[in-house]
C-alpha atoms as a PDB file:
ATOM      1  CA  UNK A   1      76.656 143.558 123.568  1.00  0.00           C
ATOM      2  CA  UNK A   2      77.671 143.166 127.053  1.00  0.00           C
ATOM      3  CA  UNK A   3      75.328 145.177 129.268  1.00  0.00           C
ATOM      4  CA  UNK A   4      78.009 145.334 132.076  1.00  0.00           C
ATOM      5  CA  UNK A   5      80.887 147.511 132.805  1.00  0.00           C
ATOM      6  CA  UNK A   6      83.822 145.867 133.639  1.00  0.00           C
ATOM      7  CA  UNK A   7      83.607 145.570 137.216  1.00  0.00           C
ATOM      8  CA  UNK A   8      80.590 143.837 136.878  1.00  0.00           C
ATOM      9  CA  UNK A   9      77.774 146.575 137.102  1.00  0.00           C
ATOM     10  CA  UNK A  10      75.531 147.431 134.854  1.00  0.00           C
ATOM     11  CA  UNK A  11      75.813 149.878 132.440  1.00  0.00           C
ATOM     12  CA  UNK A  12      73.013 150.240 130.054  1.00  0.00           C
ATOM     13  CA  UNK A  13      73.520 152.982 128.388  1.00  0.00           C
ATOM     14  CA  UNK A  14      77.117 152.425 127.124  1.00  0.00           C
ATOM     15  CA  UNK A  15      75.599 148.915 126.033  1.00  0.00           C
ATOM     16  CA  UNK A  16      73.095 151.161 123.882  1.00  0.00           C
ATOM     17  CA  UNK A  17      75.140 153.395 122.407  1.00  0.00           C
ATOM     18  CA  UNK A  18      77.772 150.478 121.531  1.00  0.00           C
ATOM     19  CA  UNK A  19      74.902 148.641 119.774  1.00  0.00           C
ATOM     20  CA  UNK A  20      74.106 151.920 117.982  1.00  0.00           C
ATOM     21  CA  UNK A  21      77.604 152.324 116.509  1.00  0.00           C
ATOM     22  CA  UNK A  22      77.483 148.948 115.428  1.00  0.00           C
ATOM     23  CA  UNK A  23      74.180 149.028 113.614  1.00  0.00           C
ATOM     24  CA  UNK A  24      75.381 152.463 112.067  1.00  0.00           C
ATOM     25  CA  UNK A  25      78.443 150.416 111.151  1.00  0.00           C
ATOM     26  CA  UNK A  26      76.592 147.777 109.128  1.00  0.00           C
ATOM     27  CA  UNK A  27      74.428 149.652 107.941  1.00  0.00           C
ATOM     28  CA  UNK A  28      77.174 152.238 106.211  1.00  0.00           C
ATOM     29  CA  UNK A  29      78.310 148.701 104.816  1.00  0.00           C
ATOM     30  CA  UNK A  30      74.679 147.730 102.986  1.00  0.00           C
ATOM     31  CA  UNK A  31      73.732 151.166 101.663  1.00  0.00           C
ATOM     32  CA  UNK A  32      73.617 151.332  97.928  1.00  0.00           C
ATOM     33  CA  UNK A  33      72.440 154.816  96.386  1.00  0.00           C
ATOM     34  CA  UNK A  34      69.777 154.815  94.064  1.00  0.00           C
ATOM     35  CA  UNK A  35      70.381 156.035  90.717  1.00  0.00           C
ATOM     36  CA  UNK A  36      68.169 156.961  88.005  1.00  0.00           C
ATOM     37  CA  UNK A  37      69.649 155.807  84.797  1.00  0.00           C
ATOM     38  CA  UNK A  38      69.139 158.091  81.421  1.00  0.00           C
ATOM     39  CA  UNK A  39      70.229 157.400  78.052  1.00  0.00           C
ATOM     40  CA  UNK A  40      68.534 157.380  74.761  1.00  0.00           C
ATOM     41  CA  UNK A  41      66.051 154.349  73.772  1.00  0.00           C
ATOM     42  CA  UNK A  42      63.716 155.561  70.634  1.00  0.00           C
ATOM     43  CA  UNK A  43      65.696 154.854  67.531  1.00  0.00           C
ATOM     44  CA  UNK A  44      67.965 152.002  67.215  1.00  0.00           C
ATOM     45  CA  UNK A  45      66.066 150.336  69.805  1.00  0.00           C
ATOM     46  CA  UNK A  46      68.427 147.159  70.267  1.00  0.00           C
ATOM     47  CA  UNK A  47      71.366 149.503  70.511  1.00  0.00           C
ATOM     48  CA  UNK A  48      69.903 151.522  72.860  1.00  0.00           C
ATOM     49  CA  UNK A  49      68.778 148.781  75.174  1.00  0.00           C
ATOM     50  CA  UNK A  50      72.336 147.185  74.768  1.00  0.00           C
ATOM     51  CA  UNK A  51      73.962 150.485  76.171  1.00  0.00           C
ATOM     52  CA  UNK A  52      71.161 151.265  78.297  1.00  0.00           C
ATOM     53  CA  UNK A  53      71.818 147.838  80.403  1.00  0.00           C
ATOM     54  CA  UNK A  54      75.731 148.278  80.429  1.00  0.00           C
ATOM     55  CA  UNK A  55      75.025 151.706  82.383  1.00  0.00           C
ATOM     56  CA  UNK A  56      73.063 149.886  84.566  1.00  0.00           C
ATOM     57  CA  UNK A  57      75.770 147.358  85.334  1.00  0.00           C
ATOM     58  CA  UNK A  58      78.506 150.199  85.282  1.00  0.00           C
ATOM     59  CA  UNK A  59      76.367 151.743  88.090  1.00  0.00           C
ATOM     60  CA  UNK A  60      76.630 148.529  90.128  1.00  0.00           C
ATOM     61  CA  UNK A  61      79.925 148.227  89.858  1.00  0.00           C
ATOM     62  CA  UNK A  62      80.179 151.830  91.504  1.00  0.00           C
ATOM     63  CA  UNK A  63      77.969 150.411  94.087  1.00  0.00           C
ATOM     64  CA  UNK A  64      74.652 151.668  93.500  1.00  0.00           C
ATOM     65  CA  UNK A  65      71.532 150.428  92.667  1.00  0.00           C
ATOM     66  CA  UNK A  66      70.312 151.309  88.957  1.00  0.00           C
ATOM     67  CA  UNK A  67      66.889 152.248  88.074  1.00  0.00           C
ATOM     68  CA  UNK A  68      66.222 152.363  84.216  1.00  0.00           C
ATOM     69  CA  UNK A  69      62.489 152.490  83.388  1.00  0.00           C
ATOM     70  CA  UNK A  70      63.236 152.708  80.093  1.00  0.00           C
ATOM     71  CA  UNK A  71      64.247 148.798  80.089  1.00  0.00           C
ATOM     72  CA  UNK A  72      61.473 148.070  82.162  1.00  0.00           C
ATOM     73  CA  UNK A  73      58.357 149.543  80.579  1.00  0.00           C
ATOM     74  CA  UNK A  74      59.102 148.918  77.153  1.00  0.00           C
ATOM     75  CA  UNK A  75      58.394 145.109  77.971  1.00  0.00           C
ATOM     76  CA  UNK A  76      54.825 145.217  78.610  1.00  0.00           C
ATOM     77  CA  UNK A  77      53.832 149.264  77.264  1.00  0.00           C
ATOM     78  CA  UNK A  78      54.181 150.465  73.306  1.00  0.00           C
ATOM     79  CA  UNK A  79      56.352 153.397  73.170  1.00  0.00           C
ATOM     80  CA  UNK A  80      54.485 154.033  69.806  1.00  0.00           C
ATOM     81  CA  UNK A  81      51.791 154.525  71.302  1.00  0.00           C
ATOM     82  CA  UNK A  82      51.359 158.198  72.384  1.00  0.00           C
ATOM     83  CA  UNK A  83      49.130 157.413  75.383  1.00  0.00           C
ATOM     84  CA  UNK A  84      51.333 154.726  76.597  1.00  0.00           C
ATOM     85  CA  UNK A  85      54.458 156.592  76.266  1.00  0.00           C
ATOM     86  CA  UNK A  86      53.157 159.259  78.147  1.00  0.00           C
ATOM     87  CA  UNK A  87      51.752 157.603  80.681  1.00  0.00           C
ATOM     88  CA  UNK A  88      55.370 155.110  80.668  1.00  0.00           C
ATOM     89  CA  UNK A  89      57.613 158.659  81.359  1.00  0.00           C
ATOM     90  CA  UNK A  90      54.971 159.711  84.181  1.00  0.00           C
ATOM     91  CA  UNK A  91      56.484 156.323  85.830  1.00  0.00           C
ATOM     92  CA  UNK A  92      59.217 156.931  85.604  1.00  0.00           C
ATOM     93  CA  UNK A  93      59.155 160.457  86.772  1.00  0.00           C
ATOM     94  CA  UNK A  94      57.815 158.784  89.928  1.00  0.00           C
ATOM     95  CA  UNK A  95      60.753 156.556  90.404  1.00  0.00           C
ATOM     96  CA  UNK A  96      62.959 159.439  89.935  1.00  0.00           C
ATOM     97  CA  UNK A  97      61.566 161.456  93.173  1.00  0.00           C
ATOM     98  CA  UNK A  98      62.940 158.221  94.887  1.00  0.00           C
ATOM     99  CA  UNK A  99      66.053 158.285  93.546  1.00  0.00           C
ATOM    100  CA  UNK A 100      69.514 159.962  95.448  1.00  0.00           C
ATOM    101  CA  UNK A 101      71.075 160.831  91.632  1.00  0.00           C
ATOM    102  CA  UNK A 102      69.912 161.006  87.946  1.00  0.00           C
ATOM    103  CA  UNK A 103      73.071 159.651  86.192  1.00  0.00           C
ATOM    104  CA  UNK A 104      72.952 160.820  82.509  1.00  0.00           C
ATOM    105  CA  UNK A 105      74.688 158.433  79.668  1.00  0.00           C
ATOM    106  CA  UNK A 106      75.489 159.279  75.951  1.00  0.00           C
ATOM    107  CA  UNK A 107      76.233 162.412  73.825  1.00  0.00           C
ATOM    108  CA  UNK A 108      72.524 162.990  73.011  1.00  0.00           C
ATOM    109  CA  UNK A 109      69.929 163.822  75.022  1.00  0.00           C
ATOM    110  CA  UNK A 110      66.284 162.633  74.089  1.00  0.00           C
ATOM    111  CA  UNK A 111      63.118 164.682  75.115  1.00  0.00           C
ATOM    112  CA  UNK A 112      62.043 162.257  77.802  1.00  0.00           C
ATOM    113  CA  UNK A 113      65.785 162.753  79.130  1.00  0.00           C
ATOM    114  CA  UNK A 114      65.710 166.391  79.007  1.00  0.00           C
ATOM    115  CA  UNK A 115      62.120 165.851  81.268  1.00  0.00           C
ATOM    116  CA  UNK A 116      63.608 163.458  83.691  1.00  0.00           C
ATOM    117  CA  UNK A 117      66.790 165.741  83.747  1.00  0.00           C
ATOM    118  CA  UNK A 118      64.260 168.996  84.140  1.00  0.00           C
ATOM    119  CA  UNK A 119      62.915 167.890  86.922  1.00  0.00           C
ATOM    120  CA  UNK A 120      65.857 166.577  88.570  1.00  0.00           C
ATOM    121  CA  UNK A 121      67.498 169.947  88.788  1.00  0.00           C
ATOM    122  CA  UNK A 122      64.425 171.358  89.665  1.00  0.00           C
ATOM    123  CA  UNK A 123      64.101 169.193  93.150  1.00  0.00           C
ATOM    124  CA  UNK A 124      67.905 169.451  93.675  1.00  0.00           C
ATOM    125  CA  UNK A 125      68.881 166.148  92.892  1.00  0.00           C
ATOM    126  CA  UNK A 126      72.693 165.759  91.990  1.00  0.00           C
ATOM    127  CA  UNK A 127      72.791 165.250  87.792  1.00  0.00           C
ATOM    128  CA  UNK A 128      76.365 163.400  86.975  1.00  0.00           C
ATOM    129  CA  UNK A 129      76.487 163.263  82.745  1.00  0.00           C
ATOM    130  CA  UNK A 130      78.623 160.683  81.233  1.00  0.00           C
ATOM    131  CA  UNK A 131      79.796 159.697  77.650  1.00  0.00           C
ATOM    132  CA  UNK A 132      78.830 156.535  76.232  1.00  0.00           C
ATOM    133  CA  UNK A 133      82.266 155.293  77.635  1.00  0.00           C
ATOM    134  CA  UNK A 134      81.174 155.662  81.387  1.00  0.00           C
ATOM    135  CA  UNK A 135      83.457 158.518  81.561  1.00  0.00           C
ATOM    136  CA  UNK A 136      82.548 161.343  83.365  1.00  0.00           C
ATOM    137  CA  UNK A 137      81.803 164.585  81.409  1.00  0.00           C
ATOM    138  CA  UNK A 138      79.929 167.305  84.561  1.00  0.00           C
ATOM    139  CA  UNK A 139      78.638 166.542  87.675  1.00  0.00           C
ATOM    140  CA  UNK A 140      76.696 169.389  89.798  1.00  0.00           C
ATOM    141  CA  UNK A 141      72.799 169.997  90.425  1.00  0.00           C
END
């Protein structure tokens, strides 16, 4: 940024505030929402997982950035396992507090989904529910 009017003096303040438009510019052009994915995964497991990571790529192509706990923990915690479960949906309860939306996916809601959902609305955060066709059924808080 030039820090010099056009006659040649110096002007550093208009050189600030031009650089602060154009940071503000690029970074309108980088941000990506986070959003908490939500759909069912106890059950038919390989199903669920299959949907579950088409949500998350459906949320990408809206340009966000996806957060499903329920594909990551399942890799290295037992979901049968009552004290792992619990402790797995405390996690992701976590990640939700960091998230801008909870985006809701599927006709049924689980009780780990009506949790994360719970306590969405409860802090505010913006709940969009969707159909298991990624269309959208209710958006509001």
């Amino acid at each position: 940024m030039d820090r010099y009017n056009s006659e040649g003096y110096p002007d550093p303040t208009a050189a600030e505030a031009l650089s602060n438009v154009a940071r503000e510019e690029k970074a309108v052009k980088t941000y990506r929402p986070l959003v908490y994915v939500a759909s069912p995964f106890a059950g038919n497991t390989e199903y669920n997982i299959s949907k579950a990571r088409g949500y998350c790529r459906f949320a990408v192509t809206k340009g966000c950035i996806p957060i499903a706990p329920h594909l990551l923990y399942p890799q290295f915690m037992d979901d049968d396992d009552k004290e792992q479960r619990e402790l797995g949906l405390f996690f992701a309860l976590i990640l939700l507090g960091k998230c801008d939306e909870i985006w809701v996916f599927g006709e049924r809601v689980s009780d780990g989904m009506a949790a994360e959902i719970a306590k969405a609305k409860k802090s505010g955060m913006p709940v969009k529910y969707f159909n298991h066709k990624c269309e959208v059924l209710e958006y509001g808080t």
